[in-house]
C-alpha atoms as a PDB file:
ATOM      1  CA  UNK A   1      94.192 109.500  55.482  1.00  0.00           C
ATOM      2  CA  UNK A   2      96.720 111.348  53.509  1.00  0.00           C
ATOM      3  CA  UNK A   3      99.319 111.087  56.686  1.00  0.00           C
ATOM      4  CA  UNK A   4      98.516 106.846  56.620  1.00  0.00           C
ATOM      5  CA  UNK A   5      99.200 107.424  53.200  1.00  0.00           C
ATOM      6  CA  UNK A   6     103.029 109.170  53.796  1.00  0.00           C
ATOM      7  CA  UNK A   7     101.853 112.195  52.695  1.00  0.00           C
ATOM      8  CA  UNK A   8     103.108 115.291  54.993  1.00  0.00           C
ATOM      9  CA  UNK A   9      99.976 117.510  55.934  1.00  0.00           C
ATOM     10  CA  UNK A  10     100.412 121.014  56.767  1.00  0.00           C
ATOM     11  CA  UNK A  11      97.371 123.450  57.817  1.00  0.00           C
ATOM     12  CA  UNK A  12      97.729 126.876  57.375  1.00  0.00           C
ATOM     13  CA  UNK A  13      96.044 129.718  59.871  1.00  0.00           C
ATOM     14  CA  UNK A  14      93.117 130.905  57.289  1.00  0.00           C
ATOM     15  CA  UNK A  15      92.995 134.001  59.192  1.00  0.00           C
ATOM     16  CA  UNK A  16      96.416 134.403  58.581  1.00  0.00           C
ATOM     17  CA  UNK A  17      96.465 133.448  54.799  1.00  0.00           C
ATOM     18  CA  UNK A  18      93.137 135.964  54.395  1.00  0.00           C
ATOM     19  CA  UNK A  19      95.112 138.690  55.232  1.00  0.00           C
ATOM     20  CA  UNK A  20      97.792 138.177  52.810  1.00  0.00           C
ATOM     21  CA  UNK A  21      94.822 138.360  49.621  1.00  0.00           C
ATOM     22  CA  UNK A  22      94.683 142.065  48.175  1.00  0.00           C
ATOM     23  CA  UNK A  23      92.608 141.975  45.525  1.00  0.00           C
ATOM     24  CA  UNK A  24      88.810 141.994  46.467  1.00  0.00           C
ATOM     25  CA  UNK A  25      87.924 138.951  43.507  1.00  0.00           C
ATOM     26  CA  UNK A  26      88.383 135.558  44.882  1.00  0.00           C
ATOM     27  CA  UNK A  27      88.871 132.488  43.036  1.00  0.00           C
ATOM     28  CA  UNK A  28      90.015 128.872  43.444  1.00  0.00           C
ATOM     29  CA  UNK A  29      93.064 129.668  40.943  1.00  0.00           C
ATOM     30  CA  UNK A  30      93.591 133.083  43.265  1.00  0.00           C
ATOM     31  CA  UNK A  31      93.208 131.008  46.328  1.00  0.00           C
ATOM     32  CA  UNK A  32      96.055 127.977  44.905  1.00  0.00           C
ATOM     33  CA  UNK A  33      98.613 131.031  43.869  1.00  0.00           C
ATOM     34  CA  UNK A  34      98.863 132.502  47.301  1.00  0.00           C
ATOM     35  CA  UNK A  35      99.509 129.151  48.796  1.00  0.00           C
ATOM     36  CA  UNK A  36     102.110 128.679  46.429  1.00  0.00           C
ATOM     37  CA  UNK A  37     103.226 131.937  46.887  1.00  0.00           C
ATOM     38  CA  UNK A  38     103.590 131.992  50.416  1.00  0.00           C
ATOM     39  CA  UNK A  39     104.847 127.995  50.269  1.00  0.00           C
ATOM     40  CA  UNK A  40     107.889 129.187  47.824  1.00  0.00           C
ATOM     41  CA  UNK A  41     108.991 132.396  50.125  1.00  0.00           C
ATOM     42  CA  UNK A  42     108.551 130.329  53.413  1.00  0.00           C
ATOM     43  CA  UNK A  43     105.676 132.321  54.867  1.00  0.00           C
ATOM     44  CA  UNK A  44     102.870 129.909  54.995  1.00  0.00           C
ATOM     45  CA  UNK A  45     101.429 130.083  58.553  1.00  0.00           C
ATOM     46  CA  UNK A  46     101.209 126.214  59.322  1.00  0.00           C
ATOM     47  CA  UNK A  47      99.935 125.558  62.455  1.00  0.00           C
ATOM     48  CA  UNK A  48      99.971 122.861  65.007  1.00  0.00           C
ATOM     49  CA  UNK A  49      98.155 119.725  64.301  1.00  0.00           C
ATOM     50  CA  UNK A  50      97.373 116.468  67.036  1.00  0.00           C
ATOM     51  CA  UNK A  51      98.223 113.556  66.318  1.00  0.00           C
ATOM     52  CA  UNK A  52      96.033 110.235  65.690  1.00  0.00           C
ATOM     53  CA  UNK A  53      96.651 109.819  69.857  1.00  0.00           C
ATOM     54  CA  UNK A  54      95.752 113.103  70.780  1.00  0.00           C
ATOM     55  CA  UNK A  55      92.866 113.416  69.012  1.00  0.00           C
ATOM     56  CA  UNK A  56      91.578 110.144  70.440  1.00  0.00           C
ATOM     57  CA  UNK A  57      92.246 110.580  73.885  1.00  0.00           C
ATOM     58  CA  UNK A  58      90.374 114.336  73.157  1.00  0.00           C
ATOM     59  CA  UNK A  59      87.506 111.972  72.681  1.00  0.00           C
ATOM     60  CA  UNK A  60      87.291 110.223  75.673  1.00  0.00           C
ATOM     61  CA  UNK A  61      87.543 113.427  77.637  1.00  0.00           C
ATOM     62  CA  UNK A  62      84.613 114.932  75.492  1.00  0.00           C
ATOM     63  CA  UNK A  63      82.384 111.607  75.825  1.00  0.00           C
ATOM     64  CA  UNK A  64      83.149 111.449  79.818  1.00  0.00           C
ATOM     65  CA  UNK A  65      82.193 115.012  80.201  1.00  0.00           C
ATOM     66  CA  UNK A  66      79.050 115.039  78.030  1.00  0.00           C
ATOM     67  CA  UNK A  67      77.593 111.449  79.651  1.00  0.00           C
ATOM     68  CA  UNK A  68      78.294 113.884  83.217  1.00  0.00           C
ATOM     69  CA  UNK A  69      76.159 116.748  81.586  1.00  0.00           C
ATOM     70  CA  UNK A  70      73.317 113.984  81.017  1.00  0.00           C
ATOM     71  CA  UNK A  71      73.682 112.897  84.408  1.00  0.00           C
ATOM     72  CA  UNK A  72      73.235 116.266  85.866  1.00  0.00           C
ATOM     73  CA  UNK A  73      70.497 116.749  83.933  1.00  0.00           C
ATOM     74  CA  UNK A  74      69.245 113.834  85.222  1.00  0.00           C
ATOM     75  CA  UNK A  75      69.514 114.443  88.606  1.00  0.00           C
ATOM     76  CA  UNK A  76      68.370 117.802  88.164  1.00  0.00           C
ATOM     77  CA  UNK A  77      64.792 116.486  87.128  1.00  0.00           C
ATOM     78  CA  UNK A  78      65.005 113.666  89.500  1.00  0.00           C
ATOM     79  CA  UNK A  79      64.961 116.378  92.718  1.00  0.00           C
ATOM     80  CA  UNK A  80      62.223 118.102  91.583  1.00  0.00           C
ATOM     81  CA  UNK A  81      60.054 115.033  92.524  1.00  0.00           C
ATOM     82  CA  UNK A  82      61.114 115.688  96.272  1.00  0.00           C
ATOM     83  CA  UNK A  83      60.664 119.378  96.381  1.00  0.00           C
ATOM     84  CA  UNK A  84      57.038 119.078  94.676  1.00  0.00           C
ATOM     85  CA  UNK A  85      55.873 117.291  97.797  1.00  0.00           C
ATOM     86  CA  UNK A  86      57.805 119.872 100.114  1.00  0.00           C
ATOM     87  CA  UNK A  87      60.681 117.736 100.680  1.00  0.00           C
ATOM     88  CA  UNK A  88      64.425 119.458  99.955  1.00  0.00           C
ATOM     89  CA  UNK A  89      67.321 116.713 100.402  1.00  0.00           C
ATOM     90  CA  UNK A  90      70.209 118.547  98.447  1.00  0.00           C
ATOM     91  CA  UNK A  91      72.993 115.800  98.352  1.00  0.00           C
ATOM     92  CA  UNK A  92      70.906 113.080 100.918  1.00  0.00           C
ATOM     93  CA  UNK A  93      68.858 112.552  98.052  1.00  0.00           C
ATOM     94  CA  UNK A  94      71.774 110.416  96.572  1.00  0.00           C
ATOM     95  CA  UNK A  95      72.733 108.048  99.376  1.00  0.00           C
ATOM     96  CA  UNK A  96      71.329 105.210  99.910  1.00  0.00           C
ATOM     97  CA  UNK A  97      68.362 106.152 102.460  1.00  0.00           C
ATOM     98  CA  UNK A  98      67.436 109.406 100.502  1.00  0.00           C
ATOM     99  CA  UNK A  99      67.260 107.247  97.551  1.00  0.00           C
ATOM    100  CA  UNK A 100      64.837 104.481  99.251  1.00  0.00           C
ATOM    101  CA  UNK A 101      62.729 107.855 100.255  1.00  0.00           C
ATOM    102  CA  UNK A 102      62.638 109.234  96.735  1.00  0.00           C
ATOM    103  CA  UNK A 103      61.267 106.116  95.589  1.00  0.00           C
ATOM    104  CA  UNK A 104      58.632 105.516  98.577  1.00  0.00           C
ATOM    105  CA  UNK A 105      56.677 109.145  97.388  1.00  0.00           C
ATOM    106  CA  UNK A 106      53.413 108.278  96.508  1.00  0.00           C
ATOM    107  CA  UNK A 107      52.671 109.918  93.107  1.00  0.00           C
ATOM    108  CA  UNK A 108      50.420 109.962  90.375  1.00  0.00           C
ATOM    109  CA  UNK A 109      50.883 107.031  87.429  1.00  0.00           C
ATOM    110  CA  UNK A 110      52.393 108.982  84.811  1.00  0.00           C
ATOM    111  CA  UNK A 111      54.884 111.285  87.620  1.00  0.00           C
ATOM    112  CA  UNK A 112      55.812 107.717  88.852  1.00  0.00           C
ATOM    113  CA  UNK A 113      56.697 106.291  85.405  1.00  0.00           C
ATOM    114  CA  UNK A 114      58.820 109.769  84.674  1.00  0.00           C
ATOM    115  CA  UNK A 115      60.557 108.863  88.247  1.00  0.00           C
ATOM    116  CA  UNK A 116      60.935 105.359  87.119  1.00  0.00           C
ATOM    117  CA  UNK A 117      62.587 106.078  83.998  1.00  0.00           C
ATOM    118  CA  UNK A 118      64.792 108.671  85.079  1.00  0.00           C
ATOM    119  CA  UNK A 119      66.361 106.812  87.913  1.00  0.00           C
ATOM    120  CA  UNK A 120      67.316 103.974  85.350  1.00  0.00           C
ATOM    121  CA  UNK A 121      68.766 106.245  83.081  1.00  0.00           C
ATOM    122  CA  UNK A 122      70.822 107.097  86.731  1.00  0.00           C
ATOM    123  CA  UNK A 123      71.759 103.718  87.036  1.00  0.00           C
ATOM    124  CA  UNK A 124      72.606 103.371  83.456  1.00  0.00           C
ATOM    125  CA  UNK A 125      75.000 106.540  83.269  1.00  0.00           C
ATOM    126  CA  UNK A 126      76.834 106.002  86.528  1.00  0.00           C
ATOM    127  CA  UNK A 127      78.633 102.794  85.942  1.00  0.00           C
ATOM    128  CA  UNK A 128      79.289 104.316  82.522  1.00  0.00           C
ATOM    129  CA  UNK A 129      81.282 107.260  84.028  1.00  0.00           C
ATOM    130  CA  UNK A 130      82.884 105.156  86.197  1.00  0.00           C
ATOM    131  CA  UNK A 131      84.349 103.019  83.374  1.00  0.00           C
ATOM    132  CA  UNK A 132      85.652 106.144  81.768  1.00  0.00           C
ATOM    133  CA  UNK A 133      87.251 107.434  85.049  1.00  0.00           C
ATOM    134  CA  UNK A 134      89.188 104.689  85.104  1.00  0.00           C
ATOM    135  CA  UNK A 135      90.629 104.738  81.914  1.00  0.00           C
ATOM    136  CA  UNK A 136      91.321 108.460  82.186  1.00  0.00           C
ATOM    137  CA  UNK A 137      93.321 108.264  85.428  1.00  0.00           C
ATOM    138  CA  UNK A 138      94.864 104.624  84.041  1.00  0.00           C
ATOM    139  CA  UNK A 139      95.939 107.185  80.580  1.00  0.00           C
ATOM    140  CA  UNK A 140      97.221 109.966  83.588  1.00  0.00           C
ATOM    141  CA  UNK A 141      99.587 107.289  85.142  1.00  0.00           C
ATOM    142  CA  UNK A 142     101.228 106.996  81.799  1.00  0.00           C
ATOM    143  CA  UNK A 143     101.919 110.910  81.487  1.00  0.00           C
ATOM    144  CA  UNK A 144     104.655 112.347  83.065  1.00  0.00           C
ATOM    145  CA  UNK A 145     103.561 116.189  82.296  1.00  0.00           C
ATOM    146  CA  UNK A 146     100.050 115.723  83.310  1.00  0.00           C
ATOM    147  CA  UNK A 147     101.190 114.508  86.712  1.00  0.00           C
ATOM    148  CA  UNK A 148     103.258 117.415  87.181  1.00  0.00           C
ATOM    149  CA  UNK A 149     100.624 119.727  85.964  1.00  0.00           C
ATOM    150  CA  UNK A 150      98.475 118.140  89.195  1.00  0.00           C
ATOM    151  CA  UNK A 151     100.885 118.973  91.534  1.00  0.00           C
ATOM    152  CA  UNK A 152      99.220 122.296  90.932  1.00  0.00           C
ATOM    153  CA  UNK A 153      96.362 122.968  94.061  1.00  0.00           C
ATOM    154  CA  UNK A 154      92.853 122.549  92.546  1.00  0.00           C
ATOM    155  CA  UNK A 155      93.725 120.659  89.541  1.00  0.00           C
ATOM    156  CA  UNK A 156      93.037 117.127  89.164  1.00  0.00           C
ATOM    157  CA  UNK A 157      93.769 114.239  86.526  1.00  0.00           C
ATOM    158  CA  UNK A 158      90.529 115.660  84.259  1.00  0.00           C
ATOM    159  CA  UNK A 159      92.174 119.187  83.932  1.00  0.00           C
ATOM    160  CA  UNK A 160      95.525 118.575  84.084  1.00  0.00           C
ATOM    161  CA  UNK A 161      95.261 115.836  80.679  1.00  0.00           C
ATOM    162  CA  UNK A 162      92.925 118.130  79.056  1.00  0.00           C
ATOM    163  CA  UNK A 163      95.745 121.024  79.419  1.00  0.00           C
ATOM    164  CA  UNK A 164      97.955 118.642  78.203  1.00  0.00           C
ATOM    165  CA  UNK A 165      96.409 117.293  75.031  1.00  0.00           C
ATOM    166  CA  UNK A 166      94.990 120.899  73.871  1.00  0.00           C
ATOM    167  CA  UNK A 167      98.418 122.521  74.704  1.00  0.00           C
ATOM    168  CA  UNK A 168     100.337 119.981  72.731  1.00  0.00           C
ATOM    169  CA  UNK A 169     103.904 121.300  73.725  1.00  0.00           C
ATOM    170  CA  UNK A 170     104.844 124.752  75.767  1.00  0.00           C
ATOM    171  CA  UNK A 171     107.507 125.696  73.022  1.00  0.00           C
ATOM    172  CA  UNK A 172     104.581 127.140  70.944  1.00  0.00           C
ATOM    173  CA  UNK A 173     104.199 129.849  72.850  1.00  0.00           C
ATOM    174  CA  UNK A 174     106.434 132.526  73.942  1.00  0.00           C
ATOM    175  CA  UNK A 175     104.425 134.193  77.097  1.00  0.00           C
ATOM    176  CA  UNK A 176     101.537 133.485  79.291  1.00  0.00           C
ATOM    177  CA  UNK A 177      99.656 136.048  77.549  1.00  0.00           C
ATOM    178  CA  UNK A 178      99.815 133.750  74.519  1.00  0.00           C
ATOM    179  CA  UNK A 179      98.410 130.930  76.695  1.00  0.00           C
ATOM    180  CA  UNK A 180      95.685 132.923  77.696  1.00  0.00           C
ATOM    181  CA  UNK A 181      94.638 134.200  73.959  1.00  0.00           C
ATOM    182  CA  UNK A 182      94.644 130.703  72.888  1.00  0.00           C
ATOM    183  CA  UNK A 183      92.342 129.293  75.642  1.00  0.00           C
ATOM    184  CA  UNK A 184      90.022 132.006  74.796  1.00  0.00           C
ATOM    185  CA  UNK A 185      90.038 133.758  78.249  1.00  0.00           C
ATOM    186  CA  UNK A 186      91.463 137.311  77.110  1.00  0.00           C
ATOM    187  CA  UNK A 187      88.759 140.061  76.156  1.00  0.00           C
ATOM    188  CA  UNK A 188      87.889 141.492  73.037  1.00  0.00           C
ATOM    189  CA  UNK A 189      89.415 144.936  72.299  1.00  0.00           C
ATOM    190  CA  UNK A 190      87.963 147.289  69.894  1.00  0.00           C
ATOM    191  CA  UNK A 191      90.667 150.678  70.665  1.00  0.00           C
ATOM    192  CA  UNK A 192      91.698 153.402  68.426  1.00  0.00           C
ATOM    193  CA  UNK A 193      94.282 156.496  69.662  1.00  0.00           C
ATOM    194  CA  UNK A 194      93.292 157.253  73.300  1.00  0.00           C
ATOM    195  CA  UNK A 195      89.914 155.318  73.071  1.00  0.00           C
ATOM    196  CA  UNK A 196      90.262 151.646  74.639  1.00  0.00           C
ATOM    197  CA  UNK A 197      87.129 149.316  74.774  1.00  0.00           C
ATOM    198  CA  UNK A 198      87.416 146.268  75.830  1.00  0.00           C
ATOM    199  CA  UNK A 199      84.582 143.262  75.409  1.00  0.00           C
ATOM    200  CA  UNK A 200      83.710 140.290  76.525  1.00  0.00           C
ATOM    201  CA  UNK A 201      86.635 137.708  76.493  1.00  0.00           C
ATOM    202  CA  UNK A 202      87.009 136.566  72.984  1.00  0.00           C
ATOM    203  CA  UNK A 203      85.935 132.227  73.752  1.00  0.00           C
ATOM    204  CA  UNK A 204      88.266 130.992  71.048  1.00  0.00           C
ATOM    205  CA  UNK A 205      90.155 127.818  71.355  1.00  0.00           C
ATOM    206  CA  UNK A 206      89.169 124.616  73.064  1.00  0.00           C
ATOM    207  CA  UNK A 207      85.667 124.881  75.119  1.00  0.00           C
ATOM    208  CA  UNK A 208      86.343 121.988  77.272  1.00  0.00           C
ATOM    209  CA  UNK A 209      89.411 123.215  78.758  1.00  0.00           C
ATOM    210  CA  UNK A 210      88.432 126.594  78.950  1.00  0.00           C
ATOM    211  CA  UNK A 211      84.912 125.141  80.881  1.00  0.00           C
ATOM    212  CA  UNK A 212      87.510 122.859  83.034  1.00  0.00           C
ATOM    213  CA  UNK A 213      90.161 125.759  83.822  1.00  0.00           C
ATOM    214  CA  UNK A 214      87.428 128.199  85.249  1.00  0.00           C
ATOM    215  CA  UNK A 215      86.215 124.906  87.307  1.00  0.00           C
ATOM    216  CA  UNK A 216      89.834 123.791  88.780  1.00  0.00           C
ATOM    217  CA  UNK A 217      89.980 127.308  89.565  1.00  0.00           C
ATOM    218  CA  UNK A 218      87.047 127.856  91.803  1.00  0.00           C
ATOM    219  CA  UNK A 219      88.763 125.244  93.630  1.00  0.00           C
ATOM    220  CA  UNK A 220      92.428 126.718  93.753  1.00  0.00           C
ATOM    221  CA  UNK A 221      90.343 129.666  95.315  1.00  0.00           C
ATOM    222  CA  UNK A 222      88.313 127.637  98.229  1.00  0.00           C
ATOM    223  CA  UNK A 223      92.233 126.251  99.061  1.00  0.00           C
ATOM    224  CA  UNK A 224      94.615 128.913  98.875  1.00  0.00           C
ATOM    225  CA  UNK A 225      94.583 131.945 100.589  1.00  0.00           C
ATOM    226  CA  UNK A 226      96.767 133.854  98.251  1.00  0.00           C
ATOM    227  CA  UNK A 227      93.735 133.386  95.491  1.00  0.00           C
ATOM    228  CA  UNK A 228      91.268 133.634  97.750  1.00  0.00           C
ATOM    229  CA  UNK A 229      92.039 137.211  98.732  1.00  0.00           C
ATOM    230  CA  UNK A 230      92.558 138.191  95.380  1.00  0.00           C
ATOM    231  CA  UNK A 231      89.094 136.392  94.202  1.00  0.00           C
ATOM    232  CA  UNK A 232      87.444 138.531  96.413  1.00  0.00           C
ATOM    233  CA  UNK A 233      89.178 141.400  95.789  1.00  0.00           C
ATOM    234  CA  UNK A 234      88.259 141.591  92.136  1.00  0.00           C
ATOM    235  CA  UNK A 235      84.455 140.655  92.899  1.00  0.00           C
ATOM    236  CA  UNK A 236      83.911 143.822  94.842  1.00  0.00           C
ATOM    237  CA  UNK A 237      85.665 145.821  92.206  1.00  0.00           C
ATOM    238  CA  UNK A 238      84.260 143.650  88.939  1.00  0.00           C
ATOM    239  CA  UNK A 239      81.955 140.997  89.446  1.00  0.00           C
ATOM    240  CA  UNK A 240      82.578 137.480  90.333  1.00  0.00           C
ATOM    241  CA  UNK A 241      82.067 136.270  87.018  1.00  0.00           C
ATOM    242  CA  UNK A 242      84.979 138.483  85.668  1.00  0.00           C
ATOM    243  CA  UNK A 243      86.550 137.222  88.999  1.00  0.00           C
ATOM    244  CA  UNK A 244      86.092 133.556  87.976  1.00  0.00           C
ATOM    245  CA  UNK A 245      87.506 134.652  84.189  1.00  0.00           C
ATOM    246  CA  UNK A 246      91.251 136.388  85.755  1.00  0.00           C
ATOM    247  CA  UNK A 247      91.351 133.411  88.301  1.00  0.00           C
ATOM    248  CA  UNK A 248      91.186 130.781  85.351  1.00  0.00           C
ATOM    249  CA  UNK A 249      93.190 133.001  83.357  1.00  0.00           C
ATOM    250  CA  UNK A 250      96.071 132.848  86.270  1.00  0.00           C
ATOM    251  CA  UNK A 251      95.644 129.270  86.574  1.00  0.00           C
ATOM    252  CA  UNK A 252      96.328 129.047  82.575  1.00  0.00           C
ATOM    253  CA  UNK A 253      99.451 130.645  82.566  1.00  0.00           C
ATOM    254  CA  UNK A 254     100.588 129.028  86.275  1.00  0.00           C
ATOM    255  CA  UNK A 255     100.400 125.939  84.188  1.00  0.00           C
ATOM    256  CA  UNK A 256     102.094 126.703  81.142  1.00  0.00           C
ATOM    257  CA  UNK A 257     105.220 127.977  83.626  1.00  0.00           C
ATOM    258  CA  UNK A 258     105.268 125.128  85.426  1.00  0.00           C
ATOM    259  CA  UNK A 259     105.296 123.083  82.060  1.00  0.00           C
ATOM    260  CA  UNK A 260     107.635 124.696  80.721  1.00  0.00           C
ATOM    261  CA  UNK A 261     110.053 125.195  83.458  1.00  0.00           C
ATOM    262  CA  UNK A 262     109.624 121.294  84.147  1.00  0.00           C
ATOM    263  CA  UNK A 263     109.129 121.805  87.486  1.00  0.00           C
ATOM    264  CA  UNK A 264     106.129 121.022  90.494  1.00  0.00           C
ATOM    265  CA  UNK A 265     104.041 123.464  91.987  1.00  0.00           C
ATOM    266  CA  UNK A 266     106.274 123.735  94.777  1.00  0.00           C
ATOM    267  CA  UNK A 267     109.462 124.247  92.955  1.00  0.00           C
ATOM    268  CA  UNK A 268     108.024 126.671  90.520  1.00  0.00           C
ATOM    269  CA  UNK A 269     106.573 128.543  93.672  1.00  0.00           C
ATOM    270  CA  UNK A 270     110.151 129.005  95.104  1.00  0.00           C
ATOM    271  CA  UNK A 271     111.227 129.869  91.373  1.00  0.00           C
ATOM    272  CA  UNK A 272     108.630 132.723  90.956  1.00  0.00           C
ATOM    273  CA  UNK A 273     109.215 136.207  89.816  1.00  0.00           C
ATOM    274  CA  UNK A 274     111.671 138.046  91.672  1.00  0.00           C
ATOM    275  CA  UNK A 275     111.758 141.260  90.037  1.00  0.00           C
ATOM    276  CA  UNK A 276     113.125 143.969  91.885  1.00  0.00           C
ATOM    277  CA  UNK A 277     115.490 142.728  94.115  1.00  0.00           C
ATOM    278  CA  UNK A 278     119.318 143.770  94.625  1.00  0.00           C
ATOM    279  CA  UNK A 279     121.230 141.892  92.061  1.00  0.00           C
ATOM    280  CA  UNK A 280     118.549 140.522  90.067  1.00  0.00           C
ATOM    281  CA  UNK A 281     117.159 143.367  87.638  1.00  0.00           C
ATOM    282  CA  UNK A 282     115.674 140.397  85.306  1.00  0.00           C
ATOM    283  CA  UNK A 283     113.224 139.347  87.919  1.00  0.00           C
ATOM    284  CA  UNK A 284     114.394 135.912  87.128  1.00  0.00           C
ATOM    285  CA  UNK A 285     115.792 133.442  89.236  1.00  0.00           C
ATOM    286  CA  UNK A 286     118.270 130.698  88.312  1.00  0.00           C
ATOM    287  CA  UNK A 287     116.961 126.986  89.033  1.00  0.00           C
ATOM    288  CA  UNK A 288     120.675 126.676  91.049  1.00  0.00           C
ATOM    289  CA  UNK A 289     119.778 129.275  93.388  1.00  0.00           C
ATOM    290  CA  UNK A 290     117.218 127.728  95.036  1.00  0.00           C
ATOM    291  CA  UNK A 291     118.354 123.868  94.636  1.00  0.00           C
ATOM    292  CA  UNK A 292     121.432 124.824  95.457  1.00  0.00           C
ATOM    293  CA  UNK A 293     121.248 128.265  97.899  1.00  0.00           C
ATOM    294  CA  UNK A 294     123.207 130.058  96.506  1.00  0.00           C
ATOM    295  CA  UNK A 295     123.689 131.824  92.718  1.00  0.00           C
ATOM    296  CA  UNK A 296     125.170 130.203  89.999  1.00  0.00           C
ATOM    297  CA  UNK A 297     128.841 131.513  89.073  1.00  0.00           C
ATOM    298  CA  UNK A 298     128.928 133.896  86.389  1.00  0.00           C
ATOM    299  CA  UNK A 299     130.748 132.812  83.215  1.00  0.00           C
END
């Protein structure tokens, strides 16, 4: 309201502005004199704030993925019917014969009406989804960053927006590591002189995304060799869940470099880190060395 009304809104970090209060009384008037304070020496920790857009297009990704969760749910409930006369379908249970079969079990009057009623709740959410996939890869067409983002193996128009819209703009962020603490995928750490403990990873920042980058990575990891072996490699040592955690960790920052780079998966593959090799003591390569074949002249 107050940006409709030309008003310029700025949100501070309350963490932030928390730690700046010394005195252990807290008042409104307090409260209003460190914001001035901190307004007047330019210290005020604004942060980032979507726009009108963002935050609408946020919606449609949240409404798509919770009428999906329903649907699940659905179908969930809808197998048991199958198995409870000893028949297991898996996926068959969805075409078109399976379905004919699910209906033709002979059950009780009540178990039929549940069956009933869950199968038009099926039919209801379905065409539903559909309508919302459509508008979510018509919205992708119109976004040049989210359809380099895809380029990326395993992620598809549903992560790639969602990275898009919660990220907001690379130039936030100075390091992957930043990416990572923001989606929530880093662990807690509780250390003190040679004692390090670290916890369970912290789950701050956006849930969806976090929920979609741990998905789109499972499937980087059935694709690609390179993450396969190292999927694997930290199950044995860790646990697949903490395997799942670093893979959609990696994926995080992969994304944010490619982003920010402005270049495909491909190109930012050839780009890489190069650190260690005769010449280049950075570990950086120049974009012109491997357009062009050969480094960039020296100034």
């Amino acid at each position: 309201m107050l940006q409709e009304l030309g008003f310029e809104l700025w949100i501070g970090d309350p963490a932030q502005i928390r730690t700046k209060r010394v005195r252990k009384q807290k008042t409104d008037r307090q409260d209003a004199q460190i914001l001035l304070r901190l307004l007047m020496e330019d210290r005020f920790p604004r942060i980032w704030v979507p726009d009108a857009e963002n935050r609408d297009l946020r919606q449609l990704l949240w409404h798509r993925h919770r009428l999906v969760q329903m649907r699940t749910r659905v179908m969930n409930q809808l197998h048991v019917v199958p198995l409870n006369e000893g028949l297991r379908r898996k996926k068959a249970l969805w075409r078109p014969a399976g379905r004919k079969e699910l209906e033709s079990i002979a059950l009780a009057p009540w178990a039929s009406r549940r069956r009933q009623d869950l199968l038009d709740l099926l039919d209801q959410l379905t065409p539903k989804i559909q309508e919302l996939t459509r508008a979510l890869e018509e919205e992708v067409e119109k976004r040049p960053v989210t359809r380099l983002l895809m380029t990326h193996p395993g992620v598809g128009p549903l992560t790639a927006l969602a990275y898009e819209l919660v990220i907001g703009t690379p130039e936030r962020f100075h390091c992957g590591k930043q990416i990572a603490s923001y989606v929530g995928l880093v662990p807690t750490e509780e250390s003190s002189g040679d004692r390090r403990r670290l916890g369970h990873i912290s789950k701050q920042g956006n849930v969806l995304l976090r929920f979609l980058l741990v998905e789109a990575a499972q499937v980087t990891v059935r694709s690609q060799p390179e993450w396969r072996r190292k999927f694997f490699h930290l199950a044995m040592r860790r646990g697949r869940k903490i395997a799942k955690v670093a893979m959609a960790r990696k994926l995080a920052v992969h994304l944010y470099w490619m982003w920010r780079q402005g270049c495909d998966y491909g190109l930012w593959r050839k780009l890489g880190s190069h650190a260690g090799e005769l010449g280049n003591p950075d570990g950086v390569q120049s974009i012109t060395d491997v357009v062009i074949g050969h480094p960039a002249p020296s100034k």
